[in-house]
N, C-alpha and C. Protein backbone atom coordinates (compact mmCIF):
# COMPACT_ATOMS: atom_id res chain seq x y z
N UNK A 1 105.72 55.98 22.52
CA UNK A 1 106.10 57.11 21.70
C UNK A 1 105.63 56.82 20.27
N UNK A 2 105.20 57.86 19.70
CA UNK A 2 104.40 57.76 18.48
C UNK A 2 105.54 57.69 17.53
N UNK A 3 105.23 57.02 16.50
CA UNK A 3 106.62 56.64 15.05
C UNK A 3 106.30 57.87 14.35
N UNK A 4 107.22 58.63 13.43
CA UNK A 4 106.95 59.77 12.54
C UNK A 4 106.94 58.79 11.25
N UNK A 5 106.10 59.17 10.58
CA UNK A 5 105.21 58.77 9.30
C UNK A 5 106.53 58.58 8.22
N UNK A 6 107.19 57.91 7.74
CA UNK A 6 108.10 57.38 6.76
C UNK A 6 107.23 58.57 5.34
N UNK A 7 108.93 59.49 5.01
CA UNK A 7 108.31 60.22 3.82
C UNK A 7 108.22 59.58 2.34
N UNK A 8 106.88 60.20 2.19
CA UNK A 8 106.11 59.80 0.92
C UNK A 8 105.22 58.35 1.52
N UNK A 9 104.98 58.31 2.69
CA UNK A 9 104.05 57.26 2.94
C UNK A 9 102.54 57.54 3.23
N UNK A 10 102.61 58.94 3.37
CA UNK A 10 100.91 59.20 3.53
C UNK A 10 100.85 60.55 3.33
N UNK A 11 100.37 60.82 2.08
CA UNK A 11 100.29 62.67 1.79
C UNK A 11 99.90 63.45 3.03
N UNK A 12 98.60 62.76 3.85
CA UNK A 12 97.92 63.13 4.94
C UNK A 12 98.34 63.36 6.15
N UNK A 13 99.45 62.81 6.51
CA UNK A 13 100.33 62.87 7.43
C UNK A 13 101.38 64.24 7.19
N UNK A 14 101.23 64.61 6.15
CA UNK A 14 102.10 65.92 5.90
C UNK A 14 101.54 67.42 5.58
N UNK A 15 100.18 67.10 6.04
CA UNK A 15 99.35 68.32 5.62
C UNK A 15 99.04 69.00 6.66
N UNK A 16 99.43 70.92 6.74
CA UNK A 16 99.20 71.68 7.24
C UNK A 16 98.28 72.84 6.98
N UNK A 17 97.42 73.54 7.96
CA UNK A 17 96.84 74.62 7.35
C UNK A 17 97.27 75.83 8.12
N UNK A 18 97.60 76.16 6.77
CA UNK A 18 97.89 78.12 7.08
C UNK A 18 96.70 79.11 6.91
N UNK A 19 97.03 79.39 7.82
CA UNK A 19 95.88 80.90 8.45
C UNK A 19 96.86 82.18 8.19
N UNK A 20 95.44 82.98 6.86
CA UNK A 20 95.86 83.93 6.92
C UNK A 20 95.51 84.89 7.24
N UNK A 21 95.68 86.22 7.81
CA UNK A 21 94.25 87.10 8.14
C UNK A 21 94.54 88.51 7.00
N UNK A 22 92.81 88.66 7.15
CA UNK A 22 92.47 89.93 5.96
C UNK A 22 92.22 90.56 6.07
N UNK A 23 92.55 91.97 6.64
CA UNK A 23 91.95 93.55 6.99
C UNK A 23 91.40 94.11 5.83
N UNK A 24 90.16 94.30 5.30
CA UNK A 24 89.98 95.34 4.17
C UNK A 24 90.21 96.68 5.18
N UNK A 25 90.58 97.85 4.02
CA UNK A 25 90.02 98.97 4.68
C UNK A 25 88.24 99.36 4.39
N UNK A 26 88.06 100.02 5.87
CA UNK A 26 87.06 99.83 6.14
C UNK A 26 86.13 100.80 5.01
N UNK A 27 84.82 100.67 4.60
CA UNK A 27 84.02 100.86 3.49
C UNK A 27 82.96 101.64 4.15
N UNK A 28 81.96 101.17 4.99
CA UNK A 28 80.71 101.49 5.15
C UNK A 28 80.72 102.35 6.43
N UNK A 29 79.92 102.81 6.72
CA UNK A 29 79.47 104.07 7.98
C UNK A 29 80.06 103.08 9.14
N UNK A 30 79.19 101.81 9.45
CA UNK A 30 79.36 101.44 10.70
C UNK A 30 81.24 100.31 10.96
N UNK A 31 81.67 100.45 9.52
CA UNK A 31 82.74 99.86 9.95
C UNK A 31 84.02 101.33 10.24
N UNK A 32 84.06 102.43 9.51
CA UNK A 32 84.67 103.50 9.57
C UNK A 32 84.06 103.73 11.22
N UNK A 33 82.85 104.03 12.01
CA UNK A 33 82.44 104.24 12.73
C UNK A 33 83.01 103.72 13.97
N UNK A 34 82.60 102.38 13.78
CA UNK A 34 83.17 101.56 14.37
C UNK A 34 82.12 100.72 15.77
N UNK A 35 81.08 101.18 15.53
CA UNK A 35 79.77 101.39 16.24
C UNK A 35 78.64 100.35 15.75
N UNK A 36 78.59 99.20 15.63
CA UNK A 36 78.09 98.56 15.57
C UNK A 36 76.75 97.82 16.13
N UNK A 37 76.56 98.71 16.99
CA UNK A 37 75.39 98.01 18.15
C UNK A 37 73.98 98.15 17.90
N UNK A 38 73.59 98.80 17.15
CA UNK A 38 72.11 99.42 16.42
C UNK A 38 72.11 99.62 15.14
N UNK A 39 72.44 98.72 13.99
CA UNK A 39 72.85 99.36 12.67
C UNK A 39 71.23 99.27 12.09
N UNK A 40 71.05 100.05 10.81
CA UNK A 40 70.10 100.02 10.50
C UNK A 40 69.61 99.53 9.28
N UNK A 41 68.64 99.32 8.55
CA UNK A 41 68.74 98.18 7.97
C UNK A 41 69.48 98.58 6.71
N UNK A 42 69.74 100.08 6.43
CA UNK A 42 70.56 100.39 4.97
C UNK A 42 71.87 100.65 5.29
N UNK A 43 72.59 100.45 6.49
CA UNK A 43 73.65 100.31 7.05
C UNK A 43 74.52 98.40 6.93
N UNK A 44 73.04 97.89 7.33
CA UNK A 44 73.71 96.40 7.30
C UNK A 44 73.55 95.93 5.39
N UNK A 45 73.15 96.63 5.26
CA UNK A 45 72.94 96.70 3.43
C UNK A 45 73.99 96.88 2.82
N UNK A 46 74.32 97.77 3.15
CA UNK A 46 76.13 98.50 2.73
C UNK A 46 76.97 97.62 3.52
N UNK A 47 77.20 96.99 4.59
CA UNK A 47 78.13 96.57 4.59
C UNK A 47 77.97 94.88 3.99
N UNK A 48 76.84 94.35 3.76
CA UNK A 48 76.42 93.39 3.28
C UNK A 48 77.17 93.46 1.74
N UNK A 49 76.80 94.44 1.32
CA UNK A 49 77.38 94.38 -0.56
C UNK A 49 78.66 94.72 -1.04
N UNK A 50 79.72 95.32 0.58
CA UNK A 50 80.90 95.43 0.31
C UNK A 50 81.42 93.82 0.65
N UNK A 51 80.91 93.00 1.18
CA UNK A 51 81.20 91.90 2.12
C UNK A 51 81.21 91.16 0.32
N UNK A 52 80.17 91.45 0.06
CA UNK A 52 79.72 90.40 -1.40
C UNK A 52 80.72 90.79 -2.50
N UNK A 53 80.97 92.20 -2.59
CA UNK A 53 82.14 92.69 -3.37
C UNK A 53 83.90 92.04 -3.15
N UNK A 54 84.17 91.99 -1.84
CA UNK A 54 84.90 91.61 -1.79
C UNK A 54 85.10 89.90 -2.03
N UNK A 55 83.97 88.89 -1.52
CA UNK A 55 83.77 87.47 -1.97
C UNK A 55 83.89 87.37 -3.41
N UNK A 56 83.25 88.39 -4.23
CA UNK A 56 83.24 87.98 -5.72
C UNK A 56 84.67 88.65 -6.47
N UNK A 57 85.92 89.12 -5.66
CA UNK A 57 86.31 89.68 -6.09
C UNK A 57 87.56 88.19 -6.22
N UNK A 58 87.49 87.80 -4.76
CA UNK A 58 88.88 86.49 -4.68
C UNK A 58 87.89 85.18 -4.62
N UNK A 59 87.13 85.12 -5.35
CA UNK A 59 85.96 83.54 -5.68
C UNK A 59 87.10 83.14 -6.59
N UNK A 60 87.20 83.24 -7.38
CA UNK A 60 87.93 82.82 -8.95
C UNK A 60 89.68 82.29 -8.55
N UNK A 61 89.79 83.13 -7.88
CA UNK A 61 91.21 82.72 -7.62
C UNK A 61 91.30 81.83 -6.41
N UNK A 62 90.18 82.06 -5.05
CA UNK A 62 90.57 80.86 -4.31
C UNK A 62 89.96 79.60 -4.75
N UNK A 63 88.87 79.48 -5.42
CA UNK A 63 88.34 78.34 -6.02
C UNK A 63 89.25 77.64 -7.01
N UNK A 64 90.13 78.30 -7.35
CA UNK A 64 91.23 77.76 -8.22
C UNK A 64 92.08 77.21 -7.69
N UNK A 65 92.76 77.53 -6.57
CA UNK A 65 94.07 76.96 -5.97
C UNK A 65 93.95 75.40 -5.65
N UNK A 66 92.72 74.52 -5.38
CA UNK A 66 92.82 73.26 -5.22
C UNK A 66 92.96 72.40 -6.03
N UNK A 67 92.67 72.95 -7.61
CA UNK A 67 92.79 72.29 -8.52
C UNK A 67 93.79 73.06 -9.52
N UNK A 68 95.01 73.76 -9.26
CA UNK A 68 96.28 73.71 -9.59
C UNK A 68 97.05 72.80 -9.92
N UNK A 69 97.60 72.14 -10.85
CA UNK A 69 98.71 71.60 -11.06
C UNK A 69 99.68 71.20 -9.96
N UNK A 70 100.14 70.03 -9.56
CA UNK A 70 101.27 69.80 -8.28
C UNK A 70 102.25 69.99 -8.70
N UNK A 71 103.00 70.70 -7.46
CA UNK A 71 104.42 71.06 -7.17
C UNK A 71 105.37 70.73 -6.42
N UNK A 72 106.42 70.67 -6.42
CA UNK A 72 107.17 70.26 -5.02
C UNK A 72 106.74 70.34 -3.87
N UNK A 73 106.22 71.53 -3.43
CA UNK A 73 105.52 71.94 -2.25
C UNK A 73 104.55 73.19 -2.70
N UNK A 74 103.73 73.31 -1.69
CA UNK A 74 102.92 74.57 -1.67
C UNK A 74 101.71 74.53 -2.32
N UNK A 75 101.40 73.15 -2.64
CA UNK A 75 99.61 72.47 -3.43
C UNK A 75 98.66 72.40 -2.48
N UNK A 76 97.77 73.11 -2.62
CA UNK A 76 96.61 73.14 -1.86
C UNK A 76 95.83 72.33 -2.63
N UNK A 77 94.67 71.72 -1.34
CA UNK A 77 93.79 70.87 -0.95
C UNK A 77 92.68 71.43 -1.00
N UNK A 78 92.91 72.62 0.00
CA UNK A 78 91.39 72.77 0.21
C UNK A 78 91.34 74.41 0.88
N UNK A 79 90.12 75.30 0.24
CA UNK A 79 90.63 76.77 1.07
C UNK A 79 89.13 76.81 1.34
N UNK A 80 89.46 77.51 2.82
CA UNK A 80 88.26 78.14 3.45
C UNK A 80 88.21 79.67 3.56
N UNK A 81 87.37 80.10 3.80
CA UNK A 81 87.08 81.45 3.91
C UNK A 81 86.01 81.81 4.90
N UNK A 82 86.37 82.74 5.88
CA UNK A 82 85.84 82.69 7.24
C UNK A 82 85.56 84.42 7.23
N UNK A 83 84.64 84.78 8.12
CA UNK A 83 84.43 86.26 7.91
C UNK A 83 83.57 86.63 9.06
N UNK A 84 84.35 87.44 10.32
CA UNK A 84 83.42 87.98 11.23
C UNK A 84 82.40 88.28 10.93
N UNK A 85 81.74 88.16 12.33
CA UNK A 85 80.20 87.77 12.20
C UNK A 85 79.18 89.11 12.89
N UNK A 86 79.80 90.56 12.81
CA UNK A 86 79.36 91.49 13.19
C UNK A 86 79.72 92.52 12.30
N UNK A 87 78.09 93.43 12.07
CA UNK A 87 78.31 94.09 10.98
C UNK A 87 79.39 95.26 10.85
N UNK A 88 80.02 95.87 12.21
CA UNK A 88 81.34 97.02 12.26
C UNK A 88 82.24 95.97 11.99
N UNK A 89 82.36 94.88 11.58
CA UNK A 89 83.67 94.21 11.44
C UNK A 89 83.48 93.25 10.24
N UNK A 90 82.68 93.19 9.15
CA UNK A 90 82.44 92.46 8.37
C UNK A 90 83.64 92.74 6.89
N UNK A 91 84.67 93.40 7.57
CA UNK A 91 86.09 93.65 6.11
C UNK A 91 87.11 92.60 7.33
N UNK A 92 86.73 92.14 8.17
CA UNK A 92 87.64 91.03 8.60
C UNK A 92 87.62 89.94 8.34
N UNK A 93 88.71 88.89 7.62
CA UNK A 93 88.88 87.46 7.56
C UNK A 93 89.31 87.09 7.83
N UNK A 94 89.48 85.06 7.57
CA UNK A 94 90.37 84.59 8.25
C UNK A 94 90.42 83.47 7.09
N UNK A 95 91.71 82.89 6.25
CA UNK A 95 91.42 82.45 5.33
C UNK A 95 92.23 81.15 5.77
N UNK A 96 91.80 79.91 5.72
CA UNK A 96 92.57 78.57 6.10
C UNK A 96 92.60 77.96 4.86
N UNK A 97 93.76 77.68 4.84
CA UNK A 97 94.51 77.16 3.52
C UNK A 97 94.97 75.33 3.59
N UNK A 98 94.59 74.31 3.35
CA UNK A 98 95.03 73.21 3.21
C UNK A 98 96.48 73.47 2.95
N UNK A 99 97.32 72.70 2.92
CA UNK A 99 98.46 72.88 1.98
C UNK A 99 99.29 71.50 2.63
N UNK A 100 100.63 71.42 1.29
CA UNK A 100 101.17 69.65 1.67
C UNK A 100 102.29 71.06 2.59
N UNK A 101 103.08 71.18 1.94
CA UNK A 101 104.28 71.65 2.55
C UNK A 101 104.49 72.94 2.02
N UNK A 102 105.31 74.03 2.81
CA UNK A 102 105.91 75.17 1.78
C UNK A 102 104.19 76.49 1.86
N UNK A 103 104.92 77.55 1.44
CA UNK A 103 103.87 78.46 1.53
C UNK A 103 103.67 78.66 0.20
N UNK A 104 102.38 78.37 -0.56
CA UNK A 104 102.13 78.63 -1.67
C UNK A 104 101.71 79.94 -2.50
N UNK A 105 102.49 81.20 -1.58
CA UNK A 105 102.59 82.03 -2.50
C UNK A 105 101.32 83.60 -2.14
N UNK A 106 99.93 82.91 -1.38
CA UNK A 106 98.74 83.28 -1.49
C UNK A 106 98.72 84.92 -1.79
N UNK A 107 99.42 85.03 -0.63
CA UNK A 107 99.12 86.66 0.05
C UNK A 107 99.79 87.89 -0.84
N UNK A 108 100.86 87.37 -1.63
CA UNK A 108 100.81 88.08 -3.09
C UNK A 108 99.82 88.13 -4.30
N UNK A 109 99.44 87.00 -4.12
CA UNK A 109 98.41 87.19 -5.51
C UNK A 109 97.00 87.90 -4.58
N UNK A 110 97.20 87.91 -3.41
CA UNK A 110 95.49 88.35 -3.26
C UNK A 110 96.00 90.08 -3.06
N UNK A 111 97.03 90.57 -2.55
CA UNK A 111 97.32 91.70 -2.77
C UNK A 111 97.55 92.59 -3.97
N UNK A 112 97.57 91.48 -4.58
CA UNK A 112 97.34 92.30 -6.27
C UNK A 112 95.74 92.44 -6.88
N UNK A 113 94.93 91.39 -6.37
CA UNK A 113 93.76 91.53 -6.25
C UNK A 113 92.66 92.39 -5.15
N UNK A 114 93.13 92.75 -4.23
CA UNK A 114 92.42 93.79 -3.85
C UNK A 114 93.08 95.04 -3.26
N UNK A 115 91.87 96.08 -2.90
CA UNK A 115 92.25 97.33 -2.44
C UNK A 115 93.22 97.92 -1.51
N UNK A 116 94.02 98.84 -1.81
CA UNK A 116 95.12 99.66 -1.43
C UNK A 116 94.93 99.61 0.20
N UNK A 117 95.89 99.59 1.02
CA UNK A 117 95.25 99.98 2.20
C UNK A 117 94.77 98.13 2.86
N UNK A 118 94.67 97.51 2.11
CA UNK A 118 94.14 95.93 3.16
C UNK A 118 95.92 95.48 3.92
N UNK A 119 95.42 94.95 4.70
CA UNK A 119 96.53 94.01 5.32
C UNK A 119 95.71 93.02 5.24
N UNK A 120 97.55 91.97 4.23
CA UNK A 120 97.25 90.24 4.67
C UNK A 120 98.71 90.04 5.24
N UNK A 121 97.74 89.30 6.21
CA UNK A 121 99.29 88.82 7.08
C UNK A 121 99.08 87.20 7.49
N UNK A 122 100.00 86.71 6.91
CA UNK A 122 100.57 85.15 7.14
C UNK A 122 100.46 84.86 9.45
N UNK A 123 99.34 84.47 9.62
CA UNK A 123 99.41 83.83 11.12
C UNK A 123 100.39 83.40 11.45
N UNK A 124 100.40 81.93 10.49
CA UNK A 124 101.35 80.40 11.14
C UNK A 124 100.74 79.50 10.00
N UNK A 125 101.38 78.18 10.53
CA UNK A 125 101.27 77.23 9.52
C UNK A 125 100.60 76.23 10.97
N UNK A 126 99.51 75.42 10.98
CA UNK A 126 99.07 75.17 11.89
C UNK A 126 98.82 73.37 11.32
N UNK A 127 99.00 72.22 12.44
CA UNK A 127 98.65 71.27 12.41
C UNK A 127 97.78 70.49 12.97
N UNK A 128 96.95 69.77 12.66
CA UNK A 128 96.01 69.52 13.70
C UNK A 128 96.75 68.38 15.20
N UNK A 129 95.84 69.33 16.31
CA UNK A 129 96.46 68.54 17.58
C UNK A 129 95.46 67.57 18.38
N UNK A 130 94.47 67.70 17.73
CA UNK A 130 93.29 67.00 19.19
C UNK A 130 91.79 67.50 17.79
N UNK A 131 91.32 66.62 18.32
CA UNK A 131 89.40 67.21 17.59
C UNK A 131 88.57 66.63 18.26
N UNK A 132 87.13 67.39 18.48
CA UNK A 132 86.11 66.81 19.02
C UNK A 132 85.24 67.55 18.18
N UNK A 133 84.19 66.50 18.46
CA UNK A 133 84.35 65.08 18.59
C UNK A 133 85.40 64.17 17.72
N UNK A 134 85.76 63.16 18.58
CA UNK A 134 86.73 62.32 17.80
C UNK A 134 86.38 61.83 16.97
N UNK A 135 87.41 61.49 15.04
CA UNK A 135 86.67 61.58 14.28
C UNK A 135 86.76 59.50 14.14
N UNK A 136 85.51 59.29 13.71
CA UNK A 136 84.93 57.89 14.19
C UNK A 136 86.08 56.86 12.89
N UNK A 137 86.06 56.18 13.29
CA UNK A 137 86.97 55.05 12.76
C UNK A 137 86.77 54.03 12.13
N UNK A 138 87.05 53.80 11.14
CA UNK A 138 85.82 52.48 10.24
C UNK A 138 85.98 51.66 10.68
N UNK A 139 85.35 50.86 10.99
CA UNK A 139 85.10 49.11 11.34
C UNK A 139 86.05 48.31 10.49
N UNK A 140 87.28 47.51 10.95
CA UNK A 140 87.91 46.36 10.14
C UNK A 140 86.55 45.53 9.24
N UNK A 141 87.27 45.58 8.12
CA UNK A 141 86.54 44.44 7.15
C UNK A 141 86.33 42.91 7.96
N UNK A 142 85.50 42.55 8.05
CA UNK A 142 85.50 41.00 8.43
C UNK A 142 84.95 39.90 7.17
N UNK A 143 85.82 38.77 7.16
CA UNK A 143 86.59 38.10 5.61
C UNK A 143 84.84 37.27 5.56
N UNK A 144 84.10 37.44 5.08
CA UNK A 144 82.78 36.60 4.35
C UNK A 144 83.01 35.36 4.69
N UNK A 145 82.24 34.72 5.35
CA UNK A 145 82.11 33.05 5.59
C UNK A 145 81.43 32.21 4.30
C-alpha cells in the first residue's frame, strides 16, 4: 500500500488539474450552420479570425495566472489551452489549469472577459492516474572513485 505524501513535503504531490470547458457563441456561417464538411476557403477564414479573436482576447490574462503571487490555495503552475480541431466547432475549448489546491477563481474572470451568451463550466479537478509512456527516471548518482 502506497504512503500518502506527509503535508508540505512535496508541492508536486499536491497538484491537480482542472478542466474547464468553453462554449463561445457561435460566430461564423459554418459554426451557426453547423455543417462543416466542405467549408470554403473564406469560411475557414472567418472562423480562423474569430478563433484568433478570441486567443488574443484571454492571452494576457491566462499568461498571467502562473506568475501570480502565492496564496493559500488556488496558485497556478501552468495553463493550457486546447481548441477543437474542426472548423463548425472551432468556439469550443478545453482549458487545463495546473493548480496546488482550491479553485482559483478562473471562470469569473474569463466571463467578464468575453462575449454574452459563452458557457464556462468547471468539469472536475483531475489528478494524474497512469501515463504513457512512462515518464523515465534519472539514474542514482554514483559517488566518483
Amino acid at each position: 500500500m502506497a504512503k500518502e505524501a506527509p503535508a508540505g513535503h512535496n508541492q508536486e504531490a499536491r497538484v491537480a488539474t482542472l478542466a474547464i470547458s468553453i462554449d463561445l457563441p457561435p460566430t461564423g456561417e459554418l459554426e451557426t450552420a453547423g455543417n462543416g464538411s466542405s467549408p470554403t476557403q473564406a469560411q475557414m477564414d472567418e472562423e480562423t479570425r474569430a478563433r484568433q479573436r478570441f486567443v488574443d482576447i484571454v492571452t494576457s490574462y491566462l499568461r498571467s495566472l502562473p506568475g501570480t503571487p502565492a496564496h493559500r490555495a488556488g496558485n497556478v503552475t501552468r495553463v493550457e489551452l486546447l481548441g477543437r480541431n474542426v472548423f463548425s466547432q472551432l468556439n469550443h475549448y478545453l482549458l487545463l489549469v495546473t493548480v496546488d489546491i482550491g479553485d482559483p477563481g478562473i471562470e469569473g474572470h474569463l466571463s467578464a472577459l468575453l462575449p454574452r451568451g459563452t458557457r464556462i463550466s468547471v468539469v472536475g479537478e483531475f489528478t494524474p492516474v497512469k501515463e504513457w509512456p512512462e515518464p523515465k527516471r534519472p539514474e542514482p548518482k554514483r559517488p566518483k572513485r
